[in-house]
Protein backbone atom coordinates (compact mmCIF):
# COMPACT_ATOMS: atom_id res chain seq x y z
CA UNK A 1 8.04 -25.64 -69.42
CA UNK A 2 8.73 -24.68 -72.88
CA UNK A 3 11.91 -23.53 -74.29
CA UNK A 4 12.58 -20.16 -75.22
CA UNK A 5 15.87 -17.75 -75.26
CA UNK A 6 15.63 -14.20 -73.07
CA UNK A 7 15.31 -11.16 -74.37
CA UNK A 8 19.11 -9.61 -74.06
CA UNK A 9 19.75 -6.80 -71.42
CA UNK A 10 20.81 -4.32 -74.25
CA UNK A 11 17.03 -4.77 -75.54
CA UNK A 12 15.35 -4.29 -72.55
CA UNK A 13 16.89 -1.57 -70.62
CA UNK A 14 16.44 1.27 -72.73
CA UNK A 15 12.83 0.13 -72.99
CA UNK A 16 12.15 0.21 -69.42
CA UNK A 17 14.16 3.19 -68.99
CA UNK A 18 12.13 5.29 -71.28
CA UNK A 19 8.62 4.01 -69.66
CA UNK A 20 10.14 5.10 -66.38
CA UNK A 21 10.84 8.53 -67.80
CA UNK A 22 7.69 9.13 -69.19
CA UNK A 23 6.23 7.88 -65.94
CA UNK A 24 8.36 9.81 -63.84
CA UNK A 25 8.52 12.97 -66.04
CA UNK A 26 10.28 15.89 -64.63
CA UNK A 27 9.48 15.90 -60.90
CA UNK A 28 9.61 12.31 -59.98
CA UNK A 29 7.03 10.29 -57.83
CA UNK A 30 5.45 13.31 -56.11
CA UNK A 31 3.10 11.24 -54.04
CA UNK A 32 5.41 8.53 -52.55
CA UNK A 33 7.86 11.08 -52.04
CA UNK A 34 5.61 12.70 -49.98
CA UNK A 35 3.77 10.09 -48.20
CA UNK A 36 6.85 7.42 -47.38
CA UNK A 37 9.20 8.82 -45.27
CA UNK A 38 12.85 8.34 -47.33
CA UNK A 39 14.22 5.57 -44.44
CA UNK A 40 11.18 3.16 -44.62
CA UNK A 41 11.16 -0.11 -46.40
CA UNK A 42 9.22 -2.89 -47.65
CA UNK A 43 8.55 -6.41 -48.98
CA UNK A 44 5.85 -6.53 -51.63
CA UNK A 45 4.65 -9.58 -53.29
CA UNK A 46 3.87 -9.99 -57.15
CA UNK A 47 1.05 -12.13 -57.52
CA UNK A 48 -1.42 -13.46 -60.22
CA UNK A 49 -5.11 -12.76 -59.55
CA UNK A 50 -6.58 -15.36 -62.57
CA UNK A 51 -4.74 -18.41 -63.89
CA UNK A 52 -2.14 -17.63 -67.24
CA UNK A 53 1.32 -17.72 -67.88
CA UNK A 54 4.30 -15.51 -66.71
CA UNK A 55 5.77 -13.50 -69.05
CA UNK A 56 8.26 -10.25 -68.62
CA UNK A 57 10.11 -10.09 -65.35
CA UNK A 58 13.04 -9.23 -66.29
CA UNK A 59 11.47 -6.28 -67.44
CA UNK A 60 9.96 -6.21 -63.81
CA UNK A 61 13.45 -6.59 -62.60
CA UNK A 62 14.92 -3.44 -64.81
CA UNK A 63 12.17 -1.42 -63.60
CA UNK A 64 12.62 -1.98 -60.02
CA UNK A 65 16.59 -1.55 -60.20
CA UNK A 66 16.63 1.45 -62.20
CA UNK A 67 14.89 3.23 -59.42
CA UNK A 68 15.94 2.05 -57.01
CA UNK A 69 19.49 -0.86 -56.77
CA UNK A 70 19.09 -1.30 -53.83
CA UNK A 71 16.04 -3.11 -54.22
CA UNK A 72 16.03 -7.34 -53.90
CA UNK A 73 14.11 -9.19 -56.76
CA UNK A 74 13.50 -12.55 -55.96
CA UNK A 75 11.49 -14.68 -58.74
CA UNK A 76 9.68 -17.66 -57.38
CA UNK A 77 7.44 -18.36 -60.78
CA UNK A 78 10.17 -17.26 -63.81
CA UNK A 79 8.75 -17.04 -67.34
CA UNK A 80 6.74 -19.30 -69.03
CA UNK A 81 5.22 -20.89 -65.81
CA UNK A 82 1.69 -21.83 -65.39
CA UNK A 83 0.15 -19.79 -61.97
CA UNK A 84 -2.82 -19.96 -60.69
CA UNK A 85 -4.83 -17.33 -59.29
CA UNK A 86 -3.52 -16.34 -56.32
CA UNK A 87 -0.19 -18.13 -56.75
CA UNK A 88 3.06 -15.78 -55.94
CA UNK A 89 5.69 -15.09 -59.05
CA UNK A 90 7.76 -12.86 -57.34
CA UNK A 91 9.13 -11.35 -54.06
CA UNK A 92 10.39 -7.59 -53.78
CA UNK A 93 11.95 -6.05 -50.99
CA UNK A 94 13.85 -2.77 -50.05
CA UNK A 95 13.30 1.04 -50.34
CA UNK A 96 9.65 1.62 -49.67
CA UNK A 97 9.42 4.84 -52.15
CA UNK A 98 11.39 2.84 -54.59
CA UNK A 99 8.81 0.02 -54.51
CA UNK A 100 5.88 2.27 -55.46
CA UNK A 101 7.40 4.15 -57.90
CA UNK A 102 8.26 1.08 -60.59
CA UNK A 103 5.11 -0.75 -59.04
CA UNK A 104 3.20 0.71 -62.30
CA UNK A 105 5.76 0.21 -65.05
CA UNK A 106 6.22 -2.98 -63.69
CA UNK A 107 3.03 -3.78 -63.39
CA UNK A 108 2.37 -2.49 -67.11
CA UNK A 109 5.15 -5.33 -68.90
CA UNK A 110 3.76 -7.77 -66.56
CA UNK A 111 0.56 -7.97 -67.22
CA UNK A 112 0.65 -7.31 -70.89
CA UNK A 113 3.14 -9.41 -72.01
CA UNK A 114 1.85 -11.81 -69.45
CA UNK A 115 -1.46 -11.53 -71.36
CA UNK A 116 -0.01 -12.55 -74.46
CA UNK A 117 1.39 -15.13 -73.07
CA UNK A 118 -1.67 -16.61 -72.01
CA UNK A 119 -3.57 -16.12 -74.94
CA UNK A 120 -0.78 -17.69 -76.76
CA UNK A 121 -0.70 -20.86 -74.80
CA UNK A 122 -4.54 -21.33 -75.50
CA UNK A 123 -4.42 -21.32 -79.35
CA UNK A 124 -0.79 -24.02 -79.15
CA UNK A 125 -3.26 -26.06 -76.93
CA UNK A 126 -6.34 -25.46 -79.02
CA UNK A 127 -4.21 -26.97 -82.16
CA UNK A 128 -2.81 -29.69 -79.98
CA UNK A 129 -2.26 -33.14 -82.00
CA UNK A 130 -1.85 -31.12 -85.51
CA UNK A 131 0.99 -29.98 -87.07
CA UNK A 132 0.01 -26.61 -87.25
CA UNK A 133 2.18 -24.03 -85.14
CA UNK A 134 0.87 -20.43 -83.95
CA UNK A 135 2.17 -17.35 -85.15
CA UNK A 136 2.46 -13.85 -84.59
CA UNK A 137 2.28 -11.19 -87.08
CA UNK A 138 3.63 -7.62 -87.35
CA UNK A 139 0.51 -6.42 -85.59
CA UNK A 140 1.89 -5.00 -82.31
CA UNK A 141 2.16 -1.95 -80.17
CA UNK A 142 4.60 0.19 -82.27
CA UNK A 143 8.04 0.11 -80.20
CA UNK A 144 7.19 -3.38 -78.47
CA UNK A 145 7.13 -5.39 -81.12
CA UNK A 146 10.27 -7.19 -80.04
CA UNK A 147 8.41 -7.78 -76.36
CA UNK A 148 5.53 -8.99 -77.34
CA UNK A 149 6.79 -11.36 -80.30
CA UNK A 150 8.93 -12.88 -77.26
CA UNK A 151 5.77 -13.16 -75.23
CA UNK A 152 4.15 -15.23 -78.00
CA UNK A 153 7.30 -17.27 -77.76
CA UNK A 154 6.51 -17.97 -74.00
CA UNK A 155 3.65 -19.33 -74.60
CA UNK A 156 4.38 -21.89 -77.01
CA UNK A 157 4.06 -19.72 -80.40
CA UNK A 158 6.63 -18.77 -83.10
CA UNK A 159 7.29 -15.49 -84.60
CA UNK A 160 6.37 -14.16 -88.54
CA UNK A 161 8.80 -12.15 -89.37
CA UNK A 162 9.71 -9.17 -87.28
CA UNK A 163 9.78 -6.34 -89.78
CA UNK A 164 9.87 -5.23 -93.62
CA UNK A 165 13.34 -6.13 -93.64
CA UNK A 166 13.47 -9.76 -93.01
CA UNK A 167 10.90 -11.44 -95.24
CA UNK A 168 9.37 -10.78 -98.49
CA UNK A 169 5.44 -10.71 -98.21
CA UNK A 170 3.59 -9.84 -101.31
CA UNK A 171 -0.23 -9.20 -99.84
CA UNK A 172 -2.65 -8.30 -102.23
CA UNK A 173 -2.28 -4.27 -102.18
CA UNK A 174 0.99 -5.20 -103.70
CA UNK A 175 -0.19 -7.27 -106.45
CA UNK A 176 -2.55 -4.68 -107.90
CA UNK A 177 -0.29 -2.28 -107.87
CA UNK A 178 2.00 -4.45 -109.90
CA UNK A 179 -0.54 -5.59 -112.23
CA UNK A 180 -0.70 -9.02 -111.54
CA UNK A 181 0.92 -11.99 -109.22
CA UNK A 182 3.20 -13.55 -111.69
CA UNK A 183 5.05 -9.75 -112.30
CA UNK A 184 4.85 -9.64 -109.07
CA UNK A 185 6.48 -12.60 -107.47
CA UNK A 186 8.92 -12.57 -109.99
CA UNK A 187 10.10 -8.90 -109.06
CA UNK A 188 10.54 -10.01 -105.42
CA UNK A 189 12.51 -13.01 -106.82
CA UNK A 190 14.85 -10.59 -109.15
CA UNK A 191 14.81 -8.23 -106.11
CA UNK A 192 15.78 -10.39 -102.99
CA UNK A 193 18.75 -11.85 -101.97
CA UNK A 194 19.49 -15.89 -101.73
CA UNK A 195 18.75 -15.46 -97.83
CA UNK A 196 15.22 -13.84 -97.94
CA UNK A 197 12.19 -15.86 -98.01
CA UNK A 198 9.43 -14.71 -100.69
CA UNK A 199 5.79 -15.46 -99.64
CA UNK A 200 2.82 -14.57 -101.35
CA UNK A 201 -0.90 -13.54 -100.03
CA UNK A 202 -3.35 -15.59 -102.08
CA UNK A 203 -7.24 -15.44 -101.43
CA UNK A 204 -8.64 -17.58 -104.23
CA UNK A 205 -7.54 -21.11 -105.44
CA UNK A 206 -6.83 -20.24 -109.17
CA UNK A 207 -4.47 -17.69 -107.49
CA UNK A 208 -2.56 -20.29 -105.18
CA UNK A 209 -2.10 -22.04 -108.92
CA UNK A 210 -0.52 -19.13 -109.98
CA UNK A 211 1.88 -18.83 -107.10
CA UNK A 212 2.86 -22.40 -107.41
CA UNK A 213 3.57 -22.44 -110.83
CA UNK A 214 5.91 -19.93 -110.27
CA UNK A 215 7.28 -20.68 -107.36
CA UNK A 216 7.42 -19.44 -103.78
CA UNK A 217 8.91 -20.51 -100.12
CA UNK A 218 5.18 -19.79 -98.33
CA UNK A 219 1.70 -19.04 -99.59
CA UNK A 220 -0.78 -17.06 -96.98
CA UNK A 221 -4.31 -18.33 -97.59
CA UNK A 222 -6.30 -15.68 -96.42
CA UNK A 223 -9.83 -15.84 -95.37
CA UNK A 224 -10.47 -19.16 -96.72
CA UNK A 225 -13.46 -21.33 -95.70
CA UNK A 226 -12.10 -24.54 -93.72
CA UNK A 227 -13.13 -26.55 -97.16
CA UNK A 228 -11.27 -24.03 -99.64
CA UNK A 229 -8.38 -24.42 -97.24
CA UNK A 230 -8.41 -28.02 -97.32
CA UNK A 231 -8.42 -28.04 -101.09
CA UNK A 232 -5.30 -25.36 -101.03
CA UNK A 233 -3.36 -27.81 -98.47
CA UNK A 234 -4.45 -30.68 -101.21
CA UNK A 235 -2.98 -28.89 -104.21
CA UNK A 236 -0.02 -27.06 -102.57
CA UNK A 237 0.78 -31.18 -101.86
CA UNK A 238 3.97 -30.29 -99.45
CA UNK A 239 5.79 -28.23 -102.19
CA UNK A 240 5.74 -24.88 -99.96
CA UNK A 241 4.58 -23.81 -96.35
CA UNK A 242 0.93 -23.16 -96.13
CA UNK A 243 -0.33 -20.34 -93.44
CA UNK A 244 -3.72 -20.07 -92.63
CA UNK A 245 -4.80 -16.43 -91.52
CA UNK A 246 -7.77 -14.46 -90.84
CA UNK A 247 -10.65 -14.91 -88.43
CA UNK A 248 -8.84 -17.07 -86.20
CA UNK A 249 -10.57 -17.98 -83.10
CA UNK A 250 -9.73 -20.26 -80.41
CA UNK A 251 -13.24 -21.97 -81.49
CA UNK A 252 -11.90 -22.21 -85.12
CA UNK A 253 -8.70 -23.13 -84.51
CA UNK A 254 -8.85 -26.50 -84.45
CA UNK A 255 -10.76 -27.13 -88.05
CA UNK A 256 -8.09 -24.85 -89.62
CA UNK A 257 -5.37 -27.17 -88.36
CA UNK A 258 -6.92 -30.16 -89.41
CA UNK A 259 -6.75 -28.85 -92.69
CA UNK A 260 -2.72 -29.89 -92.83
CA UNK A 261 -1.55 -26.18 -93.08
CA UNK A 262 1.73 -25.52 -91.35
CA UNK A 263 1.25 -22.41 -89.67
CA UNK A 264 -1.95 -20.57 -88.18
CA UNK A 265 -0.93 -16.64 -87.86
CA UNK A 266 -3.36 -14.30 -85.81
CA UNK A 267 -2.95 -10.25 -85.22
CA UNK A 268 -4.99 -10.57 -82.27
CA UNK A 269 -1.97 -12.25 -79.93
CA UNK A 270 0.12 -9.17 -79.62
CA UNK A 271 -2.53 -6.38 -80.63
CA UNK A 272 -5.90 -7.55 -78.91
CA UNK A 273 -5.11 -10.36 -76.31
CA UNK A 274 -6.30 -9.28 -72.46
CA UNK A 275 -4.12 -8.89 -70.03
CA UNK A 276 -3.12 -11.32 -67.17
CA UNK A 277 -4.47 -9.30 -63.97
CA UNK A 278 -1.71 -9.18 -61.86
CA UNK A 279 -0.62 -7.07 -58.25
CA UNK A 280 1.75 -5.83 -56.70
CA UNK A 281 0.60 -6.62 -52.92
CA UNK A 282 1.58 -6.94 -49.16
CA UNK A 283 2.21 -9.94 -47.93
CA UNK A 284 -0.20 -11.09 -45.10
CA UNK A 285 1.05 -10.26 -41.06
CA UNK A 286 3.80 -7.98 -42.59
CA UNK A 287 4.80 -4.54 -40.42
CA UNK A 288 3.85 -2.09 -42.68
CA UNK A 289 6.77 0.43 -42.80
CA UNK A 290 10.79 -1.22 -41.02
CA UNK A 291 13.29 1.84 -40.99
CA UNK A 292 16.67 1.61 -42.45
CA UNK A 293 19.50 0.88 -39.35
């Protein structure tokens, strides 16, 4: 399994709590409410319908408990395991209503982080036996970024940088508007503490000379050809971190990383990937409804 930290508590709850509010609005769960009777309970069973890797339950967890404490959460397949389809990650039992309330906001991390996860995993593996390590980029669901840059880190990817306040990235939008990349780069140089990284966006070769003669931490080589990114790897010579971006495919992957570059970066992972289908079902010979003693 790979190795990756959690996401802390004082991330995650208000997160979950607010998707429960919106869910839950200003009445509560009108139909299970109305439909379970407040004494029955339940066991439910979390499981993967198509193959992919866990990611989010302790966002499943928050969601449940919030509800509903009294609730049991008992993980079988914790993050960053392979399932199959079919395979069980997770066992819930307790308050019926409680249950079928979260079951959607649950269901909602799950499967999208899960997703991301999964889609991750493919690229590391489609690189496999390069050097070249997947990354995310700042193109995410706005107020998730931090959950889905950790799914990426499930599945065997590393993060860009989380927001405009932790790198310097001079694209090319920047560069016109500054006249040129040499006033550019040495603005952000002036500009940015001893700390902060400065990478530029370069999409030709003659500009990657001019970024190198100056001198930056990372060059982005956007939208090269595989050939014009070989070259770029050639000249750059180990003297900075090369990222390959744009057009990224799990079929193209593996070209770009035989290039040499050191990282392969892709919006796609947090802002396009599909989700891992995944229920929220009962578990075969099970009584449907046991009443509180």
């Amino acid at each position: 399994m790979i190795s990756f930290s959690p996401l802390p508590a004082t991330l995650i709850e208000p997160i979950v709590r607010g998707a429960l509010l919106e869910d839950l609005g200003r009445c509560g769960d009108l139909t299970s409410d109305a439909v379970i009777p407040h004494d029955c309970t339940a066991t439910l069973v979390l499981k993967s319908r198509q193959a992919g890797v866990v990611a989010g339950l302790d966002l499943v967890s928050y969601a449940f408990l919030l509800v509903e404490p009294a609730i049991n959460v008992q993980i079988w397949r914790p993050d960053g395991s392979d399932v199959g389809a079919g395979e069980t990650i997770a066992r819930l039992s307790g308050p019926a209503r409680g249950l079928l309330t979260a079951e959607r906001t649950a269901l909602n991390f799950l499967c999208r982080l899960s997703g991301i996860a999964t889609a991750t995993a493919a690229m590391v593996e489609a690189v496999r036996g390069h050097k070249a390590r997947i990354v995310s980029t700042r193109k995410t669901t706005p107020g998730l970024r931090a959950l889905e840059k950790y799914a990426v880190r499930v599945g065997g990817g590393a993060n860009h940088r989380f927001g405009l306040d932790d790198g310097v990235l001079i694209k090319d939008n920047h560069i016109a508007i500054a006249g040129d990349i040499r006033t550019a780069i040495e603005r952000a140089r002036a500009a940015a503490g001893h700390m902060v990284k400065v990478e530029v966006e370069v999409d030709t070769l003659k500009q990657l000379d001019a970024a190198l003669a100056i001198g930056v931490d990372a060059v982005l080589l956007d939208n090269m050809s595989v050939e014009d990114l070989a070259r770029a790897v050639s000249i750059v010579g180990g003297r900075t971190i090369t990222e390959a971006s744009g057009r990224v495919t799990p079929k193209t992957a593996a070209a770009i990383a035989a290039t040499g570059v050191d990282l392969i970066s892709m919006g796609w992972l947090t802002h396009s990937a599909p989700i891992l289908d995944i229920g929220l079902d009962m578990p075969d010979h099970q009584n449907i409804c046991k009443h509180l003693n």
